[in-house]
C-alpha atoms as a PDB file:
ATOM      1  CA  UNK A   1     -21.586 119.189  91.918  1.00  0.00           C
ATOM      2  CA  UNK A   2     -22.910 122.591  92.291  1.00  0.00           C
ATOM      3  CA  UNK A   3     -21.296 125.149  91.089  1.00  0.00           C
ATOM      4  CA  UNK A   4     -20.600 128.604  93.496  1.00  0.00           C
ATOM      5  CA  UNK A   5     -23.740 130.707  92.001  1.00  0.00           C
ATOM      6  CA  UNK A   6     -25.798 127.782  92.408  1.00  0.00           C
ATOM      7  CA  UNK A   7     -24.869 127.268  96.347  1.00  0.00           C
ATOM      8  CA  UNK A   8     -25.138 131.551  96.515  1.00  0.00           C
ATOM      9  CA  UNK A   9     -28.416 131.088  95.105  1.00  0.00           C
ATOM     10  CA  UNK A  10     -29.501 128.484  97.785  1.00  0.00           C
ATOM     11  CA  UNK A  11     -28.083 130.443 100.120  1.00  0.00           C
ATOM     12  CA  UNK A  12     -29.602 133.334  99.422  1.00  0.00           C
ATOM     13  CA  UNK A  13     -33.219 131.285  99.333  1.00  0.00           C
ATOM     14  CA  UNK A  14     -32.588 130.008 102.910  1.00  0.00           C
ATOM     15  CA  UNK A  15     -31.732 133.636 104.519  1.00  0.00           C
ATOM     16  CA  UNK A  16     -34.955 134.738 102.779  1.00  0.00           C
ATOM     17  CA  UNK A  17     -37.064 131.942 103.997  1.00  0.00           C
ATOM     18  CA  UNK A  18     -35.298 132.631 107.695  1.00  0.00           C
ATOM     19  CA  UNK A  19     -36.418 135.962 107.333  1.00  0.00           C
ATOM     20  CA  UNK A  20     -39.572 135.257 106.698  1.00  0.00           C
ATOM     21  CA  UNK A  21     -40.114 132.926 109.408  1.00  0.00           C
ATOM     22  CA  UNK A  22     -38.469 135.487 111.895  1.00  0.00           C
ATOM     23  CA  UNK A  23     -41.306 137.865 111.060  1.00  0.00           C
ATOM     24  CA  UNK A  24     -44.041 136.054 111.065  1.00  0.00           C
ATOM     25  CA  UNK A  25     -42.916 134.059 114.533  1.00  0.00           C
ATOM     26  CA  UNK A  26     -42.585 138.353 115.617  1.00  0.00           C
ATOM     27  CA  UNK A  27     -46.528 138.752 113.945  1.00  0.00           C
ATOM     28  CA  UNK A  28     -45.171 141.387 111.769  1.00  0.00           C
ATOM     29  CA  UNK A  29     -46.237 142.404 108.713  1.00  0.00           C
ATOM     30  CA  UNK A  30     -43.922 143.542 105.819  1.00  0.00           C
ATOM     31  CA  UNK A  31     -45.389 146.705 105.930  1.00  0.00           C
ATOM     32  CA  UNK A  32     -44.168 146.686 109.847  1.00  0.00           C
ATOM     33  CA  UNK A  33     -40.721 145.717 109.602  1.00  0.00           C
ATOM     34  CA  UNK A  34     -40.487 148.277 106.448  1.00  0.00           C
ATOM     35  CA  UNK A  35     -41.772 150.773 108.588  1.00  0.00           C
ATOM     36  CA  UNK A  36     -39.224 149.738 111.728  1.00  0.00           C
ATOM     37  CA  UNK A  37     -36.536 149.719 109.346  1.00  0.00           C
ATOM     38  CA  UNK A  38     -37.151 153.124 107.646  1.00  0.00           C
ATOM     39  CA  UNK A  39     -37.714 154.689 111.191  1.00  0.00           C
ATOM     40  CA  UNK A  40     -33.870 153.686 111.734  1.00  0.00           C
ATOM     41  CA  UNK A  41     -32.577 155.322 108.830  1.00  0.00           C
ATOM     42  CA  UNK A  42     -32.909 152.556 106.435  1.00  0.00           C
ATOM     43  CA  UNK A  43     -35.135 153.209 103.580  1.00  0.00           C
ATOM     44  CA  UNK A  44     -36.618 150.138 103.268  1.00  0.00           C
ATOM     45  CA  UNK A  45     -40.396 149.400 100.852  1.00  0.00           C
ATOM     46  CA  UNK A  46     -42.902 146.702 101.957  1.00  0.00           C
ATOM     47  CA  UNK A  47     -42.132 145.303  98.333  1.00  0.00           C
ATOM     48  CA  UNK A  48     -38.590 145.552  99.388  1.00  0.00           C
ATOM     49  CA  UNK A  49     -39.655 143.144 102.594  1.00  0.00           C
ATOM     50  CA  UNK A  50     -41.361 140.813 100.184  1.00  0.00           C
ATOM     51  CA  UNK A  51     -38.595 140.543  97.248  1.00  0.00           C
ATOM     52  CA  UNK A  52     -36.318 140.090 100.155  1.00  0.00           C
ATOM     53  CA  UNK A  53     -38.317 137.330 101.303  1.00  0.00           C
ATOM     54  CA  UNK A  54     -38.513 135.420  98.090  1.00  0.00           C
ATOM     55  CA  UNK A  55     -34.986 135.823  97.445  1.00  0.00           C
ATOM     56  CA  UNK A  56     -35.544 138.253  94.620  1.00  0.00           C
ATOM     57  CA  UNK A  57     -33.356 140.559  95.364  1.00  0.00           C
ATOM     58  CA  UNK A  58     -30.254 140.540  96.791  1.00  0.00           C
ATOM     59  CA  UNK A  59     -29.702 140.344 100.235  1.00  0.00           C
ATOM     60  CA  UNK A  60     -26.982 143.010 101.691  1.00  0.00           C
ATOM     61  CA  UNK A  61     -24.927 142.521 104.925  1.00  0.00           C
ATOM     62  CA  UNK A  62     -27.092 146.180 105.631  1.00  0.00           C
ATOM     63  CA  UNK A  63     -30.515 144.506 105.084  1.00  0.00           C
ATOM     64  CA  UNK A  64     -29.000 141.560 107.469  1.00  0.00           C
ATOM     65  CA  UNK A  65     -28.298 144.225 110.025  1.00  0.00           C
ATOM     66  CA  UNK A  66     -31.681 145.782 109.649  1.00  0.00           C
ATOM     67  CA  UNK A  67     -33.359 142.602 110.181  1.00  0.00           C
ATOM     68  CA  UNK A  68     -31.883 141.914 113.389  1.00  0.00           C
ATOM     69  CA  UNK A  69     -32.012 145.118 115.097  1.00  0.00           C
ATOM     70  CA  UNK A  70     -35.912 144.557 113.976  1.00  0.00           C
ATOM     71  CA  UNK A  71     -36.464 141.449 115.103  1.00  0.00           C
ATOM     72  CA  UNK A  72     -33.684 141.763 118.146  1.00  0.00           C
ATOM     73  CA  UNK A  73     -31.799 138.346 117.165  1.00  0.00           C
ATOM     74  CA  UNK A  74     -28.380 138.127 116.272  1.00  0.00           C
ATOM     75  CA  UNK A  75     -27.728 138.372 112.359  1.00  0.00           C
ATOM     76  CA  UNK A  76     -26.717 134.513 112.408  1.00  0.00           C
ATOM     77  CA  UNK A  77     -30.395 133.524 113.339  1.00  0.00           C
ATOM     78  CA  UNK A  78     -30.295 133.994 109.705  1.00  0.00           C
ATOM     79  CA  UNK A  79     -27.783 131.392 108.643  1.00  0.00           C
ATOM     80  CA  UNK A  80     -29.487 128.873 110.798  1.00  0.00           C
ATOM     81  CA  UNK A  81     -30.962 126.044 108.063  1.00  0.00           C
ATOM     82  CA  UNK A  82     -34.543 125.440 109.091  1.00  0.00           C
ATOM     83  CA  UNK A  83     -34.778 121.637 110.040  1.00  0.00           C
ATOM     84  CA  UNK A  84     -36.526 120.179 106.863  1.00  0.00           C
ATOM     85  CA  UNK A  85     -34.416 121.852 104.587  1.00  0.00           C
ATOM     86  CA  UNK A  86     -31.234 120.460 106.430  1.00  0.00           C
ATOM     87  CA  UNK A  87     -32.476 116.845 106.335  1.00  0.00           C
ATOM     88  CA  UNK A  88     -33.088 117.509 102.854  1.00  0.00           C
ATOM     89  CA  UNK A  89     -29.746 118.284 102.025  1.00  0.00           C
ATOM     90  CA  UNK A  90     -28.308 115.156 103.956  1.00  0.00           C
ATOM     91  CA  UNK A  91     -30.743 113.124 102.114  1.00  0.00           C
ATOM     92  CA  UNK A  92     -29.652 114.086  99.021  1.00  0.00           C
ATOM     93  CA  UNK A  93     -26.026 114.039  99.982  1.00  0.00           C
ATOM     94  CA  UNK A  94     -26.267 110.437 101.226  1.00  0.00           C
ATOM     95  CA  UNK A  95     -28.057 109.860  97.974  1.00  0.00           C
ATOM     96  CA  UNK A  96     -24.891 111.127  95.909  1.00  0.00           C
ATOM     97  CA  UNK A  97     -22.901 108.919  97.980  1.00  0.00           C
ATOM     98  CA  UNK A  98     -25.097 105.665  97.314  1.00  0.00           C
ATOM     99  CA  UNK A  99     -24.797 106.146  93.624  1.00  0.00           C
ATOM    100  CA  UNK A 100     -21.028 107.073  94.374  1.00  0.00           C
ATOM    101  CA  UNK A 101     -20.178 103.542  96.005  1.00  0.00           C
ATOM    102  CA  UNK A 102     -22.364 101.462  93.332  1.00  0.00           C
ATOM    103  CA  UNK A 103     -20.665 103.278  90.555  1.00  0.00           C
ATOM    104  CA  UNK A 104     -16.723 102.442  92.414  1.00  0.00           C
ATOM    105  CA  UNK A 105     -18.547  98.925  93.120  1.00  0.00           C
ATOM    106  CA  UNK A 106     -19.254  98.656  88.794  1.00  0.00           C
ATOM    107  CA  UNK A 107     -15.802 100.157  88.495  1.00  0.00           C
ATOM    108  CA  UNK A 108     -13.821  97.413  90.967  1.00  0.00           C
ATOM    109  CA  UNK A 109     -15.949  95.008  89.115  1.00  0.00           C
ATOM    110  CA  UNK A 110     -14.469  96.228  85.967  1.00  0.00           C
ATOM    111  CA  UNK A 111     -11.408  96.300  86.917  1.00  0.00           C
ATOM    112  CA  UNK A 112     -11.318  92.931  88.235  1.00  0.00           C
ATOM    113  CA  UNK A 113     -12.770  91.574  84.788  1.00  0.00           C
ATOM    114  CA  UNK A 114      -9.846  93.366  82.565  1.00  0.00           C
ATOM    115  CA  UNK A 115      -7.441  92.446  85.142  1.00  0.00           C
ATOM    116  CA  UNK A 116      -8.122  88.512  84.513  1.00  0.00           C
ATOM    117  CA  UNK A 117      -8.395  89.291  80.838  1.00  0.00           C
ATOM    118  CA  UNK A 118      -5.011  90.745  81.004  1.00  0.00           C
ATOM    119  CA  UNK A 119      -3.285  87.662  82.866  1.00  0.00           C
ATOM    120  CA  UNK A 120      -5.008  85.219  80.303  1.00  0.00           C
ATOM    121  CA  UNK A 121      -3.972  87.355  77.524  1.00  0.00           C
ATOM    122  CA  UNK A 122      -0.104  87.312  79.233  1.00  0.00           C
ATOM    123  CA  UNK A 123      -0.431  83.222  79.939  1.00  0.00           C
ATOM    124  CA  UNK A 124      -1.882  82.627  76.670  1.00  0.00           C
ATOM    125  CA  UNK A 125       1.292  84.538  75.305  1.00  0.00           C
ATOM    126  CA  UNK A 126       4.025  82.657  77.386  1.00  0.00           C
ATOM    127  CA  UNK A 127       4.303  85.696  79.890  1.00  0.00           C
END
């Protein structure tokens, strides 16, 4: 299970690679959105753009609102999970619950097996 910093940090990653896509699907360079943001009073580096876009920095609920007035979308364009990486996660998820029901499966199994070792134990006993 992963723990909150991990699910921040992959978080984090998919705003930054939603970012990024944004951009590019505008044709803007870093230097062009740093620029655009800057000119709006939000002082704002080209390596700023790019450690924003590879999730090394952190991302602010400003820099959000700078990147959509930008890019004219609505800030949750940048919560939307690009497809692959959402089938990604339900793969994995459904693979966590495979393992989950052959590991109750082994432990019914188990169960069943001490269960009828118990009982002969009892009837061996006179119980």
């Amino acid at each position: 299970m992963e723990n909150i910093e991990q699910f921040a940090d992959r978080v984090t990653r998919g705003i930054a690679a939603r970012i990024r896509e944004v951009r590019e699907s505008q044709g803007m360079s870093q230097q062009a959105v740093a620029d655009a943001l800057t000119a709006r009073g939000y002082e704002f580096s080209r390596l700023m753009v790019t450690k924003t876009e590879s999730a090394g920095r952190p991302i602010t609920v400003a820099d959000l609102a700078g990147f959509a007035v930008v890019f004219g979308v609505p800030v949750t364009d940048f919560f939307n999970t690009p497809t692959d990486t959402l089938r990604a996660t339900v793969d994995n998820h459904l693979l966590d619950l495979q393992a989950t029901a052959v590991a109750l499966e082994e432990l019914q199994a188990t169960i069943t097996a001490r269960t009828a070792q118990l009982n002969a134990r009892r009837a061996a006993l006179g119980g």
